[in-house]
Protein backbone atom coordinates (compact mmCIF):
# COMPACT_ATOMS: atom_id res chain seq x y z
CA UNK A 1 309.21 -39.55 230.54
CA UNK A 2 305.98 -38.55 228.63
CA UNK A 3 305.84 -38.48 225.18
CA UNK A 4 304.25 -35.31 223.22
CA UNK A 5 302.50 -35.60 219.54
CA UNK A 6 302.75 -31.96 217.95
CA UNK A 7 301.78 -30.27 214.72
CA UNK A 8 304.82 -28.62 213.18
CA UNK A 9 305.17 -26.37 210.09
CA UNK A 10 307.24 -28.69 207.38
CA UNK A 11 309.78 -25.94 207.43
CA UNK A 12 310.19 -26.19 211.09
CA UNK A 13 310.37 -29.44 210.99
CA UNK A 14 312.88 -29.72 208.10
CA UNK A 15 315.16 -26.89 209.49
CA UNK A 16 315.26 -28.88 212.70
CA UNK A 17 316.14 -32.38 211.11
CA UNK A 18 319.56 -30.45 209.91
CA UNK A 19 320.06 -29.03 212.71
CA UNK A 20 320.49 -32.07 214.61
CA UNK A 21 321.92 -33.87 211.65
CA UNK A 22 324.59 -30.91 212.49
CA UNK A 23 324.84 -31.32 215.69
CA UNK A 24 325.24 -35.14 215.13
CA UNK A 25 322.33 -36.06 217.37
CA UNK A 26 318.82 -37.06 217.02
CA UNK A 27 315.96 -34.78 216.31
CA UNK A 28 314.27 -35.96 219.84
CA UNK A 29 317.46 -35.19 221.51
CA UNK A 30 317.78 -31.86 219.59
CA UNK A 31 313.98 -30.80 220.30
CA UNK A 32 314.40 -31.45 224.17
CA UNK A 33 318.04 -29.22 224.05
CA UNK A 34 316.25 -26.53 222.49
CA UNK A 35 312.92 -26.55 224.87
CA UNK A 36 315.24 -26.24 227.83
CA UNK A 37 317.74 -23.62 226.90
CA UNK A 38 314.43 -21.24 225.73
CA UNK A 39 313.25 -22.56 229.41
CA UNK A 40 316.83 -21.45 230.94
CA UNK A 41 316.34 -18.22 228.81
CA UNK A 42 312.67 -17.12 229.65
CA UNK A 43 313.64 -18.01 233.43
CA UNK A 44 316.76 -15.88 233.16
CA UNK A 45 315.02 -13.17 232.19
CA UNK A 46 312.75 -13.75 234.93
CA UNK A 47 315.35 -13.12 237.49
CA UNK A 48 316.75 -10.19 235.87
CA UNK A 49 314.09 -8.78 235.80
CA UNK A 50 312.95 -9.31 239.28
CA UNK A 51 316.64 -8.58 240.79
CA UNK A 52 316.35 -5.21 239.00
CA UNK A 53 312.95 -4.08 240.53
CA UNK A 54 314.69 -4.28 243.69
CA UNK A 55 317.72 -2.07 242.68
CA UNK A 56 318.51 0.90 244.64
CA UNK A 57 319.37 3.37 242.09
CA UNK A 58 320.02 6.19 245.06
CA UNK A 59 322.49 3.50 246.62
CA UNK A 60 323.95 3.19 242.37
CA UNK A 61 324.49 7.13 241.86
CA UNK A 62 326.41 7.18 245.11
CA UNK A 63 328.88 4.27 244.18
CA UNK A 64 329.28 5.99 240.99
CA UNK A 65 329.82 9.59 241.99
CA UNK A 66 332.85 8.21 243.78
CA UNK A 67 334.67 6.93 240.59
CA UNK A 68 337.54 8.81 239.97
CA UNK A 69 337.19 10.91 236.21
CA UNK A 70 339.99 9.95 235.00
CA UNK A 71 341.23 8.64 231.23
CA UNK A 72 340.86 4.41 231.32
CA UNK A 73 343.76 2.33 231.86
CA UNK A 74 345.72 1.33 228.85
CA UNK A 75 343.27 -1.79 227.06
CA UNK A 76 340.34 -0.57 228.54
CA UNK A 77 339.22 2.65 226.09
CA UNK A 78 336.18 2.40 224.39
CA UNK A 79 336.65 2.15 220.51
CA UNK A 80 336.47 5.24 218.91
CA UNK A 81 332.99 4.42 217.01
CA UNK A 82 331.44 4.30 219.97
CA UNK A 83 328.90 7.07 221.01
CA UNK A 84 329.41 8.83 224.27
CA UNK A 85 327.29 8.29 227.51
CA UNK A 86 324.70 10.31 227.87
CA UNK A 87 324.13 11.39 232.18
């Protein structure tokens, strides 16, 4: 394990000493936790991102112009605040 020194804004700092008094753990533990979830997320994103530049959006209309127009199944409307799709 290597250890890090950083320079952190007192508000930072404070905000993230309750945090992990919160979360009933120490502010080490709490700093490492939230390193790797914004890891997990920036990586996520990654793969999103790459798995959509290889959509086939030809391949997508077809699969869609085969849905059936018909009204949803009872549960699944839409609520009525919500604006229509646009085509």
């Amino acid at each position: 394990m290597t250890q890090l020194a950083l320079d952190l804004p007192d508000s930072l700092l404070n905000a993230a000493r309750k945090a992990a008094a919160r979360d009933g753990t120490s502010l080490d533990h709490f700093l490492v936790i939230a390193l790797a979830e914004k890891l997990s997320a920036l990586q996520t994103e990654d793969l999103i991102a790459k798995r959509a530049s290889q959509a086939d959006f030809a391949q997508y209309a077809d699969v869609l112009s085969r849905v059936p127009d018909r009204p949803p199944l009872p549960g699944d409307e839409l609520p009525a605040e919500t604006p229509p799709m646009s085509n």
